[in-house]
Each structure stands twice: as structure tokens, then as C-alpha cells.
Protein backbone atom coordinates (compact mmCIF):
# COMPACT_ATOMS: atom_id res chain seq x y z
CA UNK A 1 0.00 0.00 0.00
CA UNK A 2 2.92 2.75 0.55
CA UNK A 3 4.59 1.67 -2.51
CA UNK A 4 1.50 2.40 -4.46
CA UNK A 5 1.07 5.59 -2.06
CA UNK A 6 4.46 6.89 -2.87
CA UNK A 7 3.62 5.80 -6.89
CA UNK A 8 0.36 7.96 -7.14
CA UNK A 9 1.62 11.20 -5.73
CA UNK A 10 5.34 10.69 -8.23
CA UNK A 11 4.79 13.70 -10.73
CA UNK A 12 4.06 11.95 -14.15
CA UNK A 13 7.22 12.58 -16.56
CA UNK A 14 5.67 11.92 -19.30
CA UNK A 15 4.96 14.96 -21.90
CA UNK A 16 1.63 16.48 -22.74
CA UNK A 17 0.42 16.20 -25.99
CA UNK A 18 0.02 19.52 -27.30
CA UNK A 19 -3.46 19.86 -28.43
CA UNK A 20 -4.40 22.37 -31.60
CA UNK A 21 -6.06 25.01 -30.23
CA UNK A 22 -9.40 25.52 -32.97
CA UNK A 23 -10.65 28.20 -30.11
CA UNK A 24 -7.91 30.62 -31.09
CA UNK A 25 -7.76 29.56 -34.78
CA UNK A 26 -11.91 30.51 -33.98
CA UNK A 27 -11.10 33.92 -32.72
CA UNK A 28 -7.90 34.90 -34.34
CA UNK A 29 -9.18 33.61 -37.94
CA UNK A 30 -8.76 37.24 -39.93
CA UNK A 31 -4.84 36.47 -38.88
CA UNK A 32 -4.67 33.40 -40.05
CA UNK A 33 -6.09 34.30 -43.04
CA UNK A 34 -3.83 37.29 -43.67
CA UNK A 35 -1.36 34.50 -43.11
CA UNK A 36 -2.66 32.38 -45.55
CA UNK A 37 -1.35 33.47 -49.00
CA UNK A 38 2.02 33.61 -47.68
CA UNK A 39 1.79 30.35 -46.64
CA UNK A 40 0.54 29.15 -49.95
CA UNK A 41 2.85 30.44 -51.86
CA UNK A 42 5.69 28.95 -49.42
CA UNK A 43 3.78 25.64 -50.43
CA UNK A 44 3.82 25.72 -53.94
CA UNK A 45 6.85 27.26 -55.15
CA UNK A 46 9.18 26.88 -52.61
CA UNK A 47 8.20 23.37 -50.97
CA UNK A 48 6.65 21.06 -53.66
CA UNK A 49 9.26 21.41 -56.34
CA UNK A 50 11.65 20.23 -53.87
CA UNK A 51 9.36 16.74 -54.39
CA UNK A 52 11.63 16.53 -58.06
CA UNK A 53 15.16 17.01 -56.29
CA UNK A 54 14.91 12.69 -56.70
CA UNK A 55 15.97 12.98 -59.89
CA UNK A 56 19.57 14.47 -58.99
CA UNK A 57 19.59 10.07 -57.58
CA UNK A 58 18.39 8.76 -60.77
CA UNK A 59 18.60 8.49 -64.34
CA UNK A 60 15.79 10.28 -65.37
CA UNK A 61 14.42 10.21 -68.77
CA UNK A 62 11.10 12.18 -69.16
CA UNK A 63 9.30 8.96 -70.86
CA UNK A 64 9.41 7.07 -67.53
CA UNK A 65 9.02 10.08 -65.19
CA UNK A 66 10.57 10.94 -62.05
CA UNK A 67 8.99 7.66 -60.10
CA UNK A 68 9.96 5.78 -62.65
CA UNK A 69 13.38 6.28 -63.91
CA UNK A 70 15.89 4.04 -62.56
CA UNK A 71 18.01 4.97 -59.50
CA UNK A 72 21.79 5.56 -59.66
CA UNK A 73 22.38 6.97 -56.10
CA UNK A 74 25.45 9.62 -56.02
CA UNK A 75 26.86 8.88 -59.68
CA UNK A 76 25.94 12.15 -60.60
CA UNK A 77 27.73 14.35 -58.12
CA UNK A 78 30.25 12.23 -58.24
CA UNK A 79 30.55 12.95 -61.76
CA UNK A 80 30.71 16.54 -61.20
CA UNK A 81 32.92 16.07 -58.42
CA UNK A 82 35.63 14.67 -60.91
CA UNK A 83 34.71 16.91 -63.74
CA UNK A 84 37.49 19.37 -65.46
CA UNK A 85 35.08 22.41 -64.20
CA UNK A 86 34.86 21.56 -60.60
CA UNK A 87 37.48 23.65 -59.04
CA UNK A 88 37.43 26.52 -61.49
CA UNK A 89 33.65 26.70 -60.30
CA UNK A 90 33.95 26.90 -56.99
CA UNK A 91 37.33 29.75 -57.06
CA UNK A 92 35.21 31.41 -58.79
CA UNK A 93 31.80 31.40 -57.04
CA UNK A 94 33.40 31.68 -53.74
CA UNK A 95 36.03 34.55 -55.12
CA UNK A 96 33.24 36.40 -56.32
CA UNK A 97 31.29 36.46 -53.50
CA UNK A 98 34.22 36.98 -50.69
CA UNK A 99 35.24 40.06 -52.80
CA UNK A 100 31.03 41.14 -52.57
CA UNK A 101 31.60 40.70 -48.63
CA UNK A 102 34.71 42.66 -48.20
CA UNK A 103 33.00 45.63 -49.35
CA UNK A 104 30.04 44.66 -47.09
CA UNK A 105 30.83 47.60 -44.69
CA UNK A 106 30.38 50.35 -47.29
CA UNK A 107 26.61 50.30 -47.06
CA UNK A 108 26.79 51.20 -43.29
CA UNK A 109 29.18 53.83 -43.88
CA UNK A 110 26.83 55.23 -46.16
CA UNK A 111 24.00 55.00 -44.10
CA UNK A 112 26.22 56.72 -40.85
CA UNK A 113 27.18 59.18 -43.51
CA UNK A 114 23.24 59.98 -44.11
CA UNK A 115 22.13 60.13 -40.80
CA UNK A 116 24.82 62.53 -39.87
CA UNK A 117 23.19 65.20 -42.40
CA UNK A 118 21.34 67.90 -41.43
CA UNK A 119 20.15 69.95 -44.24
CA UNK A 120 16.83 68.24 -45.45
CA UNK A 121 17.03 68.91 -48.56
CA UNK A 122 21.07 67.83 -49.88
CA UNK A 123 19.79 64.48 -47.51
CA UNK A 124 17.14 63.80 -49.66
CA UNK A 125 19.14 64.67 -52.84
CA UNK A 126 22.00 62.03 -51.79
CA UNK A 127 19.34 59.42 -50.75
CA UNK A 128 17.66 59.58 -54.12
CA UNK A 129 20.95 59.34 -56.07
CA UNK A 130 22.20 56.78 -54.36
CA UNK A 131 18.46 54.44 -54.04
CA UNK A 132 18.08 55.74 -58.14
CA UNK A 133 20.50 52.69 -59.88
CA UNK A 134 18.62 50.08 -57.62
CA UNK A 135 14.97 50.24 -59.59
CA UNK A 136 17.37 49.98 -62.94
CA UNK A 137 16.19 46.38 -64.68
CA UNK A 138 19.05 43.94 -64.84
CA UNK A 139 19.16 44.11 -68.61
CA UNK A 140 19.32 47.79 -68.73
CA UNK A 141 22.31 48.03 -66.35
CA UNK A 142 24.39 45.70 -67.86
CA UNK A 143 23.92 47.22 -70.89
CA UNK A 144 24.87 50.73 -69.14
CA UNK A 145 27.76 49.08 -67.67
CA UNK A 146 29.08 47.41 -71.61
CA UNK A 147 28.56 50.84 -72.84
CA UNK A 148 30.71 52.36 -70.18
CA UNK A 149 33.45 49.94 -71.09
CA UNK A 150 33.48 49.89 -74.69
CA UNK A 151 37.29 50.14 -75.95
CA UNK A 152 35.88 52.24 -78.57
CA UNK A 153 33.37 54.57 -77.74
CA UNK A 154 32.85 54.52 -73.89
CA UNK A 155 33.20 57.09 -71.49
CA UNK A 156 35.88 55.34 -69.07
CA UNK A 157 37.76 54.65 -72.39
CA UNK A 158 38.06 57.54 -73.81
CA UNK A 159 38.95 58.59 -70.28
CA UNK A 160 42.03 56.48 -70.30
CA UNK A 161 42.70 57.53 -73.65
CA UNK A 162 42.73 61.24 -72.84
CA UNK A 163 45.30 60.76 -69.86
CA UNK A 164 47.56 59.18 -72.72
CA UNK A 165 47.05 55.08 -72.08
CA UNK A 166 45.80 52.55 -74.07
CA UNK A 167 42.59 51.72 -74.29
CA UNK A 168 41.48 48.65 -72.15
CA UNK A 169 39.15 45.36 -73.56
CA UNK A 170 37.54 45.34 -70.15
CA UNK A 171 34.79 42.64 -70.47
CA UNK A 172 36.46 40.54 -72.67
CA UNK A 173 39.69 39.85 -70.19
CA UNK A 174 39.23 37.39 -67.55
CA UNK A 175 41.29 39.78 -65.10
CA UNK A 176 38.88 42.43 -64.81
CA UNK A 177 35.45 40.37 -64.53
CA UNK A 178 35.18 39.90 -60.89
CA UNK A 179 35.56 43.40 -60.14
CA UNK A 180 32.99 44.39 -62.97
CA UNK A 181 30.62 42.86 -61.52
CA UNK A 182 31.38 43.20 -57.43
CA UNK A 183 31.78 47.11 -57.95
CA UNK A 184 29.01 47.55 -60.16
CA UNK A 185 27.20 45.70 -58.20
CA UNK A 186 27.49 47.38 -55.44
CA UNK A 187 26.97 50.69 -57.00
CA UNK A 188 23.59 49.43 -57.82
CA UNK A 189 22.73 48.33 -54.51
CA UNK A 190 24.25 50.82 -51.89
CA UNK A 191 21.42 53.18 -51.37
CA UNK A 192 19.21 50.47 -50.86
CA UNK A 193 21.39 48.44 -48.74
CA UNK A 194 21.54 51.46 -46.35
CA UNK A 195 18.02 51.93 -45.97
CA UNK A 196 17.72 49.23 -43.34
CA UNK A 197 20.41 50.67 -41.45
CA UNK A 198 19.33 54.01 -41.68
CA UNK A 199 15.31 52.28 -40.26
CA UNK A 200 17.40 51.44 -37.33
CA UNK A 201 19.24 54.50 -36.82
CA UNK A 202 15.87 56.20 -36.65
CA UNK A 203 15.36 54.30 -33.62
CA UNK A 204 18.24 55.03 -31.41
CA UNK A 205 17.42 57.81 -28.62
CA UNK A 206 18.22 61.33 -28.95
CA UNK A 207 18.98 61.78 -25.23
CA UNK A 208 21.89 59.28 -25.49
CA UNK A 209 23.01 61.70 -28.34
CA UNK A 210 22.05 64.80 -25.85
CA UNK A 211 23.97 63.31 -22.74
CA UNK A 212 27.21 62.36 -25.09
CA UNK A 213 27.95 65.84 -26.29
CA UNK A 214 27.42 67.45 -22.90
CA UNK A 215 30.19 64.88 -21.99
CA UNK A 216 32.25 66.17 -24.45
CA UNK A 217 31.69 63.34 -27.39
CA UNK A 218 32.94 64.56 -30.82
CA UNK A 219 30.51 63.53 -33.29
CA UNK A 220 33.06 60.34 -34.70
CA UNK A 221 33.01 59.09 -31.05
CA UNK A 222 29.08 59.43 -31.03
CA UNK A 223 28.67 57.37 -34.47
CA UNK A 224 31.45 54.63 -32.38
CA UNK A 225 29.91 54.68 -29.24
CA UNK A 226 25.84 54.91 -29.60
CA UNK A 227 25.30 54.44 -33.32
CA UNK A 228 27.28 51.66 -34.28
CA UNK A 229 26.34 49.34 -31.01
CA UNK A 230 22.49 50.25 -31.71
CA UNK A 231 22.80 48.58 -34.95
CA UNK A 232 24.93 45.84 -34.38
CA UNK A 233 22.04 43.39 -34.19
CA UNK A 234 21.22 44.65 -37.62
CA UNK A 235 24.08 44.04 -39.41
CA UNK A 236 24.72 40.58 -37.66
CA UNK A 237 21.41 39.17 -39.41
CA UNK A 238 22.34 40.72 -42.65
CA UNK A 239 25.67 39.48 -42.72
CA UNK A 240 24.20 36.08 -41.54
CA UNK A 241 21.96 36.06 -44.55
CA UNK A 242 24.89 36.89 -47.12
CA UNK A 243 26.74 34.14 -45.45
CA UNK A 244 23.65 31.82 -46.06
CA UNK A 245 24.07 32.93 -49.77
CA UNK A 246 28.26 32.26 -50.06
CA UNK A 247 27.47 29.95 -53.13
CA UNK A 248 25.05 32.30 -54.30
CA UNK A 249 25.56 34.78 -57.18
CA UNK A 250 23.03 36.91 -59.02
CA UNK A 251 22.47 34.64 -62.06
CA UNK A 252 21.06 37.15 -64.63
CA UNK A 253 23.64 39.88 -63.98
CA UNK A 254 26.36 37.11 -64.63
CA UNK A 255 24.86 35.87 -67.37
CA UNK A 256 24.21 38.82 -69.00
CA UNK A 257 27.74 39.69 -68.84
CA UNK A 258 29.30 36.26 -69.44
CA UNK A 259 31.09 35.68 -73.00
CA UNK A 260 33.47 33.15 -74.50
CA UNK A 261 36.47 35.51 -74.13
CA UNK A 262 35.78 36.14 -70.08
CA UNK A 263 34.42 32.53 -69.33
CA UNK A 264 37.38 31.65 -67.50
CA UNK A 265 36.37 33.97 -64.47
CA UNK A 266 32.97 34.45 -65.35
CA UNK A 267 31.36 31.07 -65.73
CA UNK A 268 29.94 29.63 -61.57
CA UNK A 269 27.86 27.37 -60.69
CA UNK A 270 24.70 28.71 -61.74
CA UNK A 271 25.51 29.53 -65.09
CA UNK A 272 27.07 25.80 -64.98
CA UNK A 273 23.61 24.88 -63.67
CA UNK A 274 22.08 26.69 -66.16
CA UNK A 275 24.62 25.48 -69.17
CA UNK A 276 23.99 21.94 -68.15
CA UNK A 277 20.17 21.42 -67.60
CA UNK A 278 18.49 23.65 -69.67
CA UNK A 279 21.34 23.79 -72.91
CA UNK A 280 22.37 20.24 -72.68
CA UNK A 281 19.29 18.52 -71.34
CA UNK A 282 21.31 17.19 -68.52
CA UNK A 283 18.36 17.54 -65.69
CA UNK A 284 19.51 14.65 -63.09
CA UNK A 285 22.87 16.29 -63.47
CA UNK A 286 22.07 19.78 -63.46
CA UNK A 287 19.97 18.77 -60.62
CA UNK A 288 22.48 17.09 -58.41
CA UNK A 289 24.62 20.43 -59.05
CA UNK A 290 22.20 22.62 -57.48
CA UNK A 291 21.67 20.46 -54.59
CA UNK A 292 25.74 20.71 -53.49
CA UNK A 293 24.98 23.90 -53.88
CA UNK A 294 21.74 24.61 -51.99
CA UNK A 295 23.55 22.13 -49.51
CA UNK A 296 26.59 24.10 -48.99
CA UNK A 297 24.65 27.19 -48.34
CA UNK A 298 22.51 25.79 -45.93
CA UNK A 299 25.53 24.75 -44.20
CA UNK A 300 27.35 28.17 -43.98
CA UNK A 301 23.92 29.41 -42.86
CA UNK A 302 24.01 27.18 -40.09
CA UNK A 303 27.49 27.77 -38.94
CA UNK A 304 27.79 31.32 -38.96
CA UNK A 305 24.37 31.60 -37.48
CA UNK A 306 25.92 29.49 -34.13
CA UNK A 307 28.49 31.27 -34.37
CA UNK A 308 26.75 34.61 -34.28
CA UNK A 309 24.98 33.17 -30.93
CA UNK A 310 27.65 33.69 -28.96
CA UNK A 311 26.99 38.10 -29.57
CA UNK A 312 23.56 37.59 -28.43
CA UNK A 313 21.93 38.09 -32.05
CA UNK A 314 21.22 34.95 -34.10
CA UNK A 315 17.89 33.91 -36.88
CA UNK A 316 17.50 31.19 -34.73
């Protein structure tokens, strides 16, 4: 009897089941509902096509379909793994974007540089300059930016030309690719890159501001002290996210500006991806290629994102 006394009053260990709650689903439905195209759209294009990353395991031929072409198992990345292009495609993904990061900073200065100016209107001059190249199609750009460059009649050319050098064949050498496309680029995306920064500089208190310069703070030991630390969590999750993307390059940008002459530097995995699936046919191979890829990512992502933990700030 004082066994099964002591028994009865033991706390059960054994976890709830969490139930679904339809009373707040009942009372919160106009949420839910706001929630629900989102969520959809999540579904379909994001979620279900990853249903036909199989094929990247098989030999798929479009007759059979993806149930029923035959299974191979890893032939196919091990394929690419010993193919000619391996290496040069990853230098060159991962040199491309490390160069991108090391100019990562330059948005914040930018957006330091705006919040530090006073007259209204020269702010809203420089704001609209710098946002203007971002709303510039892809297509357009690029052609801006081989117009620029051309050894005959562009402006940077004759430039060069009227300081007494020779012109230069800039997007048909391999040499000058990478920063072609990194600095252009970033001139295309600096004013908006800055605008998030610039959202949380518009939340840091003007008394810590107020309190600084009656201590004597110079206005570079301000931006160091109160500006910079208020919007450290900010650029931790943004340089998180570009981490997460390490593999990633914008595809139509490079593509745009790819040619035979500056393949050597310009061709990366998605153009490979691209080359391979939808030129060749290859879609079990082109397939397994973006997987590694995707893959990879997701594992940078993961890392850096622990890593971050440690500062307090993380995605997760």
C-alpha cells in the first residue's frame, strides 16, 4: 500500500500532448487568413518542387518520369565532383562572393554618412541618387555598364585615352570580370542596402546623443559609441543572410555579362547549372549540381548563425 502511495503522488514525466487550439484559430481567424497566402505560396513554389530534387539520384528520362526512372544513387555528383570544371567553379563562385563581402561595410558607412546630415534637402538629394541605380532592370544596367566599357566609344575609355594610355578590352579579359561585376554591383545596390540601417538609426534615442555631447563626445566618437552598437544586431542578421548565400551569385547579372572571351572567371555554378540542364538537357545532373549547392549554403547558414549566438543576435 505505501509503494503504491508513494507511486500515485510521483509527478508523471511523461509529456503532454500539445493539443491544436481551434478556439484561437476561432477567434484569431482574420490572422490566419492574412497568413494564408504567404503560406501558400511557401507551399507551392518553394516546398513542392523540392518533391523533383529525386531525380539528382536517378537516371531520369522524361518517358518514364521521375517515379519511374531508374536509381543511380550519387553517380551524378560524383561525376561533377571529378569533372574538369569543378574547381574553377567553386574559385570562382566563392572569389566572387568573398570580394562582394569585403566591401560589405560600405553600405553602413553610407547610411552613418546619411544620418549625420542635417540639411533636409542635400539628404534627400544624396538618398535619391544613391536608391536611383537600384529600380534599374538587370538588362538595362548591364547594358549601361558594356557601354561604359566599350574600348571604342565609352566614357571610361576615352577617359584612359585622354590621360595618354591605351585603351582597355575590359569585359572581354578574364582579369577584370570579378571586379565588374562586385563594384558595379554594389553601386547598384548601396542606397538600398543602407536603408535598413538608416530604419534602425531612426530608432536610437536622442537623449543618449544629448547626454554624449554634454560629456564632451565629438561627433566620430558618437557614431562609435551609440550608433554603431544600436545597430549591431542589424548588421549581424544581414551578414548572416549573405553568409547563407556564399554559393550564391546573381544569375542574370552574370549571365548577362558572361562571353566566350571572359568565361574563364565568369562562368559559376549557376551559369554551370544553367549550361547543363536547360542547354544540354542534362536535368539529373544539373539537378544534383544545385543540390551541393543549396547544400553548402545551408551549411554556412548554419554555422555562422551558431556562431553569431555567442553576440547575443542569431535567426534562430
Amino acid at each position: 500500500m505505501a509503494e503504491q502511495t508513494i507511486s500515485s503522488n510521483l509527478p508523471n514525466n511523461k509529456p503532454k500532448k500539445k493539443r491544436f487550439n481551434w478556439r484561437k484559430l476561432k477567434i484569431n481567424w482574420q490572422l490566419y487568413l492574412l497568413l494564408a497566402p504567404g503560406l501558400i505560396y511557401f507551399l507551392l513554389f518553394k516546398y513542392y518542387p523540392m518533391y523533383g530534387l529525386q531525380i539528382a539520384f536517378k537516371d531520369f528520362r522524361a518517358v518514364d518520369g521521375i517515379l519511374g526512372s531508374e536509381w543511380i544513387g550519387f553517380d551524378h555528383f560524383i561525376r561533377f565532383f571529378n569533372s574538369y570544371y569543378f574547381w574553377d567553379l567553386i574559385k570562382n563562385t566563392l572569389g566572387i562572393n568573398l570580394y562582394a563581402l569585403a566591401l560589405f561595410p560600405i553600405s553602413i558607412v553610407v547610411a552613418l554618412a546619411l544620418n549625420e546630415l542635417r540639411d533636409g534637402k542635400f539628404k534627400k538629394t544624396a538618398q535619391t541618387i544613391t536608391y536611383a541605380p537600384h529600380f534599374i532592370s538587370v538588362v538595362v544596367f548591364v547594358g549601361m555598364i558594356i557601354a561604359f566599357l566599350n574600348p571604342v566609344t565609352g566614357i571610361i575609355n576615352n577617359f584612359i585615352q585622354w590621360i595618354g594610355f591605351e585603351p582597355i578590352s575590359f569585359m572581354t579579359e578574364p582579369g577584370w570580370f570579378k571586379s565588374i561585376f562586385v563594384w558595379s554591383n554594389e553601386w547598384q545596390n548601396l542606397g538600398w542596402g543602407a536603408i535598413i540601417y538608416l530604419a534602425a538609426l531612426a530608432g536610437v534615442d536622442p537623449q543618449l546623443h544629448e547626454a554624449a555631447k554634454v560629456d564632451g563626445a565629438s561627433r566620430l566618437q558618437r557614431i562609435w559609441h551609440i550608433n554603431l552598437p544600436s545597430i549591431l544586431p542589424t548588421i549581424i542578421i544581414l551578414l548572416i543572410l549573405n553568409m547563407g548565400n556564399m554559393m550564391s551569385i546573381g544569375f542574370e547579372k552574370i549571365l548577362l555579362m558572361q562571353n566566350e572571351l571572359n568565361l574563364e572567371s565568369s562562368q559559376v555554378i549557376q551559369t554551370y547549372v544553367y549550361e547543363a540542364g536547360l542547354l544540354h538537357g542534362q536535368y539529373s545532373y544539373s539537378t544534383a549540381v544545385g543540390l551541393f549547392n543549396s547544400i553548402i549554403n545551408f551549411g554556412i547558414l548554419i554555422f555562422f548563425n551558431r556562431l553569431a549566438r555567442r553576440t547575443g543576435t542569431s535567426l534562430w
